[in-house]
N, C-alpha and C. Protein backbone atom coordinates (compact mmCIF):
# COMPACT_ATOMS: atom_id res chain seq x y z
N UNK A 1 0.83 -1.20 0.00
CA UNK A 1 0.00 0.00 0.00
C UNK A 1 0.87 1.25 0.00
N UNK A 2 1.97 1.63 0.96
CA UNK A 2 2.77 2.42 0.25
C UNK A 2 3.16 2.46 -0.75
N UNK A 3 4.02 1.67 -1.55
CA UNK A 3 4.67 1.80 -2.54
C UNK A 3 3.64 2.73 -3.87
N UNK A 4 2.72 2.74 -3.65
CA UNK A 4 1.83 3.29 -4.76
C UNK A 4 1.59 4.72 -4.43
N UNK A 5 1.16 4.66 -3.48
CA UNK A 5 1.44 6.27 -3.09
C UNK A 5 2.68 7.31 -2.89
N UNK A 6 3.44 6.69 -2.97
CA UNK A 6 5.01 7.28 -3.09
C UNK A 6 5.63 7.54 -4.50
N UNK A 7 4.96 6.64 -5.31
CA UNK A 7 5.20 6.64 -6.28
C UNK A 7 4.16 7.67 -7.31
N UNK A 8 3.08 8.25 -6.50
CA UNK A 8 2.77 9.15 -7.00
C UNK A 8 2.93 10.05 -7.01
N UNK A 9 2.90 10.35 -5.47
CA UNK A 9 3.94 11.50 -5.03
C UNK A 9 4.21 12.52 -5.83
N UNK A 10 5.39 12.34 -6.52
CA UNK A 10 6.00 13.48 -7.61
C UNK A 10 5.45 13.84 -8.30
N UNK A 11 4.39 12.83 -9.51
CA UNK A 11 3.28 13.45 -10.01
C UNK A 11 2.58 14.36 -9.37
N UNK A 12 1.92 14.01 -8.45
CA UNK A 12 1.29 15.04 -7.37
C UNK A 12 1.71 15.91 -7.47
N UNK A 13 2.61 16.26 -6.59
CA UNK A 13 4.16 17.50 -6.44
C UNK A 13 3.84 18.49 -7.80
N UNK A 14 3.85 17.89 -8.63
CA UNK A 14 4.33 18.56 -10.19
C UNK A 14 2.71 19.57 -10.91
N UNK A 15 1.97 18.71 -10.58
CA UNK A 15 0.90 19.13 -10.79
C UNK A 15 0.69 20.41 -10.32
N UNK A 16 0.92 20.43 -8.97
CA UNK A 16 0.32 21.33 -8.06
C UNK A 16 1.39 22.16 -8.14
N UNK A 17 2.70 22.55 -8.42
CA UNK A 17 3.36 23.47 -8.33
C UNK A 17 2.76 24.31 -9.50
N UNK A 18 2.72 23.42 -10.91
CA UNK A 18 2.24 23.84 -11.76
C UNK A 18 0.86 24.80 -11.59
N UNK A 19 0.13 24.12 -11.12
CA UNK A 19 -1.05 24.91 -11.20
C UNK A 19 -0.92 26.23 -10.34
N UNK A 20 -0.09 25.92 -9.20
CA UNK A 20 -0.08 26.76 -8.60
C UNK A 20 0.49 28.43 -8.73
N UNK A 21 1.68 27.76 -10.17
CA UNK A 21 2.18 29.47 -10.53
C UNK A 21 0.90 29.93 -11.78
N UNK A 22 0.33 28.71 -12.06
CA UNK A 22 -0.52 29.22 -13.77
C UNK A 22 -1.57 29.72 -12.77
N UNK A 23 -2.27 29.60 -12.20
CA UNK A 23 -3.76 29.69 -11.58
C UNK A 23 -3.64 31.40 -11.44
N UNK A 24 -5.05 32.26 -11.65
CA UNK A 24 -5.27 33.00 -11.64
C UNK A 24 -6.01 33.15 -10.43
N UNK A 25 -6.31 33.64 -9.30
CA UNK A 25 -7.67 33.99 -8.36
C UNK A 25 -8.66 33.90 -9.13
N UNK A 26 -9.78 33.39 -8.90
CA UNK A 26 -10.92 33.27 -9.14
C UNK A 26 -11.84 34.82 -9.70
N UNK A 27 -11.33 35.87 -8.59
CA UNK A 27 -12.03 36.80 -8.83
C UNK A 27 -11.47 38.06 -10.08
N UNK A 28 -10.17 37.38 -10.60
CA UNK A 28 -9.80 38.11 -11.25
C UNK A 28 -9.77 37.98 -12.78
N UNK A 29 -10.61 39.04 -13.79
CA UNK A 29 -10.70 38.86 -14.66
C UNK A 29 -9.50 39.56 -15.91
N UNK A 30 -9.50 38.55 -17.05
CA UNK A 30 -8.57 38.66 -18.28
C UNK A 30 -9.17 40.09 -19.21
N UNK A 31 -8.34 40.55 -19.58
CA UNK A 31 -8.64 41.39 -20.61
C UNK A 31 -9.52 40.87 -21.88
N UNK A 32 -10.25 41.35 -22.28
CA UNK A 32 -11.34 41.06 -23.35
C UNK A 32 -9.92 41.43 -24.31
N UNK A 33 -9.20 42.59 -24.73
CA UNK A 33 -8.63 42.47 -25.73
C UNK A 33 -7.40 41.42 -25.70
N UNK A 34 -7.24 40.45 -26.88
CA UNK A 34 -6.55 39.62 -27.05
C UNK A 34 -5.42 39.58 -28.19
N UNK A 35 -3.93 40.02 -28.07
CA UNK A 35 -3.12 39.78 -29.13
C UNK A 35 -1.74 39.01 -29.04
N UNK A 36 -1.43 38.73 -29.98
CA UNK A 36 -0.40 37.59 -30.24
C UNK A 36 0.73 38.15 -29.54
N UNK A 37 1.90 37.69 -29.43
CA UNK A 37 2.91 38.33 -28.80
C UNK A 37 3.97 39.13 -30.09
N UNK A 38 3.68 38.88 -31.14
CA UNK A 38 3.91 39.78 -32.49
C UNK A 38 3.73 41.26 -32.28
N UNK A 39 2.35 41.43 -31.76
CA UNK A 39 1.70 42.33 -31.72
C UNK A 39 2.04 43.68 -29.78
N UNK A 40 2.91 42.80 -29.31
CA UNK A 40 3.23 43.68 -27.94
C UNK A 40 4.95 43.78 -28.57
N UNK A 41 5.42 45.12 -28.04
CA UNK A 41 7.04 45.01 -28.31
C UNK A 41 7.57 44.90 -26.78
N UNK A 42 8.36 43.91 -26.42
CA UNK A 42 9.07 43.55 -24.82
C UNK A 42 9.97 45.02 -24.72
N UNK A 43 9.78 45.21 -23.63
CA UNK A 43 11.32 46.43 -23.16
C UNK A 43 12.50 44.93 -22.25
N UNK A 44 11.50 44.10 -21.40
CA UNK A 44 12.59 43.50 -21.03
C UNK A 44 12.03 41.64 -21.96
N UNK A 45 13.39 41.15 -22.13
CA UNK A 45 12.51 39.96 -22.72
C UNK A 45 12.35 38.93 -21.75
N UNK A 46 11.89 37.83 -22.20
CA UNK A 46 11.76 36.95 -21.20
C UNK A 46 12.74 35.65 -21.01
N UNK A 47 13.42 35.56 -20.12
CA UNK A 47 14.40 34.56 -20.23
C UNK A 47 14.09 33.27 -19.94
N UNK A 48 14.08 32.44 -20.36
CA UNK A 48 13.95 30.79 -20.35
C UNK A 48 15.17 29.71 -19.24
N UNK A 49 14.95 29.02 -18.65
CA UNK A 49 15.78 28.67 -18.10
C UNK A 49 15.14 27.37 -17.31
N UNK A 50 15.50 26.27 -17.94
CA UNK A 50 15.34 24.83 -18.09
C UNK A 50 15.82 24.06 -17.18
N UNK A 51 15.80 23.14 -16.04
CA UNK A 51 16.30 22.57 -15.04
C UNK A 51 15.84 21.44 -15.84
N UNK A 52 16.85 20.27 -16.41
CA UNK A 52 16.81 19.09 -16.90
C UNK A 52 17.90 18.06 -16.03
N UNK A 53 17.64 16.72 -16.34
CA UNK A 53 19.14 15.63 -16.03
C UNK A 53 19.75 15.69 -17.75
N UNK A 54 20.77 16.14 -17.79
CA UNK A 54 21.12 15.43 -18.95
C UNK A 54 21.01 14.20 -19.33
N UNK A 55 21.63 13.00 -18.19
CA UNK A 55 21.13 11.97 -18.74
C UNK A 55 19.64 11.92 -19.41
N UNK A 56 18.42 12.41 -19.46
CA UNK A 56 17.37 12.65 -19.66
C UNK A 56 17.06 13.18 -21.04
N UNK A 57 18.19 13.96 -21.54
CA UNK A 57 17.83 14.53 -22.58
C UNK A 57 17.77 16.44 -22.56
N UNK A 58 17.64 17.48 -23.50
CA UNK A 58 17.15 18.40 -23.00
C UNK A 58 15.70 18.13 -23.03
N UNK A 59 15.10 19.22 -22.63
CA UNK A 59 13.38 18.37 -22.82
C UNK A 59 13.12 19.71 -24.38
N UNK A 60 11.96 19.22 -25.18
CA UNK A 60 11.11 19.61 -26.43
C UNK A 60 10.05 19.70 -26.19
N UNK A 61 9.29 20.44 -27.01
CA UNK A 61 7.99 20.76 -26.92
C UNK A 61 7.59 22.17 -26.87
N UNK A 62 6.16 22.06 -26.63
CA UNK A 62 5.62 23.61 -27.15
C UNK A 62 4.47 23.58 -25.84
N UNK A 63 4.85 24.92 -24.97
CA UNK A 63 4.12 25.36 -24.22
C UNK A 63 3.24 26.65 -24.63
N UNK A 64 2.35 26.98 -24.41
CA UNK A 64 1.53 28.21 -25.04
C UNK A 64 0.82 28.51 -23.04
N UNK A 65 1.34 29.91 -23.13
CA UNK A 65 0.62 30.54 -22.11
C UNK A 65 -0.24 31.72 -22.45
N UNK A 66 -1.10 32.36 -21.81
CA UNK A 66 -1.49 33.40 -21.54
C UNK A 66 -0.80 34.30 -20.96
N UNK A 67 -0.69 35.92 -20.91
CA UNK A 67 -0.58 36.94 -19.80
C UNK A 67 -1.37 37.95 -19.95
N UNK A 68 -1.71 38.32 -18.43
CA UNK A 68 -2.37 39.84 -18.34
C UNK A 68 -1.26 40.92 -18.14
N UNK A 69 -1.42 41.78 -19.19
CA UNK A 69 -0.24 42.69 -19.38
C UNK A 69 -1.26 44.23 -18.74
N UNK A 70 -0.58 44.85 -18.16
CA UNK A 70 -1.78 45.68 -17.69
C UNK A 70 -1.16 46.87 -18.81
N UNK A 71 -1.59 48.41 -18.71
CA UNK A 71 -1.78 49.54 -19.19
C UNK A 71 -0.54 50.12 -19.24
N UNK A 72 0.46 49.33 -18.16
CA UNK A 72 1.67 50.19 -18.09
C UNK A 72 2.97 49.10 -18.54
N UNK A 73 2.19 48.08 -19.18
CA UNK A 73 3.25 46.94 -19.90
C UNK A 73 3.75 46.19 -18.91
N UNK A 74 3.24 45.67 -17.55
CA UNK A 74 3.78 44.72 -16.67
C UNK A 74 3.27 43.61 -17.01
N UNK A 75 3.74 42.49 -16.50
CA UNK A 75 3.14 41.15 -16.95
C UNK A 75 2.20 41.12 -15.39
N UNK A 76 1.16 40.85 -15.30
CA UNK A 76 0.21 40.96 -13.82
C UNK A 76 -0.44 39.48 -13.70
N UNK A 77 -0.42 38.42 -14.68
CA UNK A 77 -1.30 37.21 -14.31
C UNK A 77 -0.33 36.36 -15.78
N UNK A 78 -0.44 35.17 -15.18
CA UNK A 78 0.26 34.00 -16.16
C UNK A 78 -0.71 33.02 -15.93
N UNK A 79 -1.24 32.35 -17.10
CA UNK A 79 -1.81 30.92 -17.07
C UNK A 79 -1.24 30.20 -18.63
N UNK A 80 -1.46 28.79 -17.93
CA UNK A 80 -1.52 27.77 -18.75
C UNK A 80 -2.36 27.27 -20.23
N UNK A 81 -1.72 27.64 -21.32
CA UNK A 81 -3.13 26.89 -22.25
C UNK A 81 -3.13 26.14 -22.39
N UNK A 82 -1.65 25.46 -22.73
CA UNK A 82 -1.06 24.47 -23.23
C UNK A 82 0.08 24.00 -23.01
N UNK A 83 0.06 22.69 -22.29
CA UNK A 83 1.51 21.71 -21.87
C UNK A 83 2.04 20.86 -22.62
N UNK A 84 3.00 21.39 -22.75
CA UNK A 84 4.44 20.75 -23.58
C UNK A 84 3.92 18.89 -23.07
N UNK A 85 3.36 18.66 -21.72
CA UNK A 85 3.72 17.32 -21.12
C UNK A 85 4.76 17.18 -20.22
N UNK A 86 5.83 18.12 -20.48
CA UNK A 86 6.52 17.81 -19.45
C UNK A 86 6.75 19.11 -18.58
N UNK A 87 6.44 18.93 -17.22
CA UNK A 87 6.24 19.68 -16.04
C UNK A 87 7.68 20.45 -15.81
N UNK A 88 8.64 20.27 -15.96
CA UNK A 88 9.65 20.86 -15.96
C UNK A 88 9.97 22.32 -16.66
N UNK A 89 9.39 21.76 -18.18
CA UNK A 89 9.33 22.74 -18.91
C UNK A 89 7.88 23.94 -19.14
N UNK A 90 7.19 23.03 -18.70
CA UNK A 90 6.03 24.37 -18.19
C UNK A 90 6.10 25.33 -17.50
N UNK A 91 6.73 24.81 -16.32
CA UNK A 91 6.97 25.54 -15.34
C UNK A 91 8.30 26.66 -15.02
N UNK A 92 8.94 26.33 -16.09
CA UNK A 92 9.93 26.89 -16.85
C UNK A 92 9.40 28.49 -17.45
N UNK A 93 8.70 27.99 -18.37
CA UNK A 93 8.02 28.48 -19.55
C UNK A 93 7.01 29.94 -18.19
N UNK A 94 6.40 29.11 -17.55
CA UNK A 94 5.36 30.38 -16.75
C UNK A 94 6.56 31.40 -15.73
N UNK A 95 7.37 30.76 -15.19
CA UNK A 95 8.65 31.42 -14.77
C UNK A 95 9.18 32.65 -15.55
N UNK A 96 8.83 32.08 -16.81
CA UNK A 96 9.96 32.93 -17.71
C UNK A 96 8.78 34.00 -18.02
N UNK A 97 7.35 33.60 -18.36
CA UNK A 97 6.68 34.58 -18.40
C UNK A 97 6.33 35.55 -17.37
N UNK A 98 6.69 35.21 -16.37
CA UNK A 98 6.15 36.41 -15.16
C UNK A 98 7.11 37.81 -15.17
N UNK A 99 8.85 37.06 -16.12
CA UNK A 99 9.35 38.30 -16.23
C UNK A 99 9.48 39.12 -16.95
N UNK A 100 8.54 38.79 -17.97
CA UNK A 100 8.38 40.37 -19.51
C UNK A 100 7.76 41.47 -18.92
N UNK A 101 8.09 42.50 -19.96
CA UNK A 101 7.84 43.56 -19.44
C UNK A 101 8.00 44.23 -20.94
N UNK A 102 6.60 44.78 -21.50
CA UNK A 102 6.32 45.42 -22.71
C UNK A 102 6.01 46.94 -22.59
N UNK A 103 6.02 47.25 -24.05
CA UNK A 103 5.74 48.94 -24.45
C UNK A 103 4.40 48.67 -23.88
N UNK A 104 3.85 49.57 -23.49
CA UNK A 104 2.06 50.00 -23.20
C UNK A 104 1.42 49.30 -24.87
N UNK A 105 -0.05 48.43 -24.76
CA UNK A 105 -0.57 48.78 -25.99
C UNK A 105 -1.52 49.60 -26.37
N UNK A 106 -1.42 49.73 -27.16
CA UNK A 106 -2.32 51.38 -27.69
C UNK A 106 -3.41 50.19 -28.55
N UNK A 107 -4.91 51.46 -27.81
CA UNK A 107 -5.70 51.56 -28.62
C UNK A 107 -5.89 52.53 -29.01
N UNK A 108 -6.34 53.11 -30.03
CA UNK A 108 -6.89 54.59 -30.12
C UNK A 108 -6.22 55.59 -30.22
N UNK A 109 -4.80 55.44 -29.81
CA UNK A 109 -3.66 56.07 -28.86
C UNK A 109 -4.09 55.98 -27.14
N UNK A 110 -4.86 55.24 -26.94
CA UNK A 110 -4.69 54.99 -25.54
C UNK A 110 -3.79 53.58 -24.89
N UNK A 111 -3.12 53.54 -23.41
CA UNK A 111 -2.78 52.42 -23.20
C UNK A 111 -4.04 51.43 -22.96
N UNK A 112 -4.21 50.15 -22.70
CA UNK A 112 -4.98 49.17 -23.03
C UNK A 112 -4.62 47.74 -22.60
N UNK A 113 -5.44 47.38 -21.00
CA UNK A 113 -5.03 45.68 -20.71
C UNK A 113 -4.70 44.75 -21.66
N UNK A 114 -4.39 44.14 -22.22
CA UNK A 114 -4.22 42.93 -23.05
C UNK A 114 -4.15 41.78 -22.41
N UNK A 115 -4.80 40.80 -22.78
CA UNK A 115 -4.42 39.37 -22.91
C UNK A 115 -3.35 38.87 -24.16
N UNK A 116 -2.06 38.44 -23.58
CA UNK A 116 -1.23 38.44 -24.93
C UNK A 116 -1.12 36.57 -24.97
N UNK A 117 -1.25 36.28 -26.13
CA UNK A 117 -1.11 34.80 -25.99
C UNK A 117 0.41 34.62 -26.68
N UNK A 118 1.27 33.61 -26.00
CA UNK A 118 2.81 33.18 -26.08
C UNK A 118 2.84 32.06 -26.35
N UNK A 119 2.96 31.30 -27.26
CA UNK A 119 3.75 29.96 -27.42
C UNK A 119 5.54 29.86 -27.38
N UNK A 120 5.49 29.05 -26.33
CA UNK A 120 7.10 28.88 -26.73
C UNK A 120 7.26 27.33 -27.37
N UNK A 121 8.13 27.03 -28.07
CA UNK A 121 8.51 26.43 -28.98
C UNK A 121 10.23 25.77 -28.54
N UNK A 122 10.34 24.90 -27.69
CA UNK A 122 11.67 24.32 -27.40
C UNK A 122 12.42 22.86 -28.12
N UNK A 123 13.10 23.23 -29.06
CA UNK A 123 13.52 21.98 -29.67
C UNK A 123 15.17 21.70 -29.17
C-alpha cells in the first residue's frame, strides 16, 4: 500500500506546483482584448531557463501561455493553455513569463489591458 502512493507522489508535487504558478484567483478577470505576442514590443525579454538531467535529454515541446499585461506593460497574471507534457518545462516556460515587461498597448492612442497569448517552442 505504500509503494503506490510514493510513487505518485512526484506526479502530485508537479501538478500542483504547476497549477499553482498558472492559476489565476478566481475573482480576477482577463482582458477582453486579445493579441499575439507579435503584436506587444518587450522592453525586457523573457528569459527561459530549463532545469533538466542530462542523462534525460534536454526536454522539447511547445508550451503556449497566456498573460495579463496591464496599461503600463507589466506582466500581472500567467496561465496555462497548453503543456508541452513535461512539467519541468512548463513551469519553466510560466517562470519565464512572469518576467516580460512590454511597451504600453495602444488603442486609439490609448494604453490598453491585453491578454497576450505566447507559445514557446523548445527543440
Amino acid at each position: 500500500m505504500k509503494a503506490p502512493f510514493s510513487a505518485s507522489l512526484p506526479i502530485l508535487f508537479g501538478a500542483i506546483a504547476i497549477s499553482g504558478c498558472a492559476s489565476a484567483p478566481s475573482s480576477q478577470e482577463w482582458p477582453k482584448t486579445v493579441v499575439r505576442i507579435e503584436d506587444v514590443r518587450p522592453i525586457k525579454p523573457m528569459r527561459l531557463s530549463v532545469h533538466y538531467k542530462i542523462r534525460d535529454g534536454a526536454p522539447s515541446g511547445t508550451t503556449m501561455v497566456k498573460l495579463h499585461v496591464d496599461k503600463n506593460g507589466q506582466t500581472r497574471n500567467v496561465a496555462l493553455l497548453e503543456s508541452s507534457g513535461k512539467p519541468n518545462l512548463d513551469e519553466a516556460v510560466i517562470n519565464s513569463a512572469w518576467g516580460g515587461t512590454f511597451q504600453p498597448y495602444l488603442v486609439n492612442g490609448e494604453p490598453t489591458e491585453v491578454t497576450v497569448v505566447v507559445p514557446f517552442h523548445l527543440k
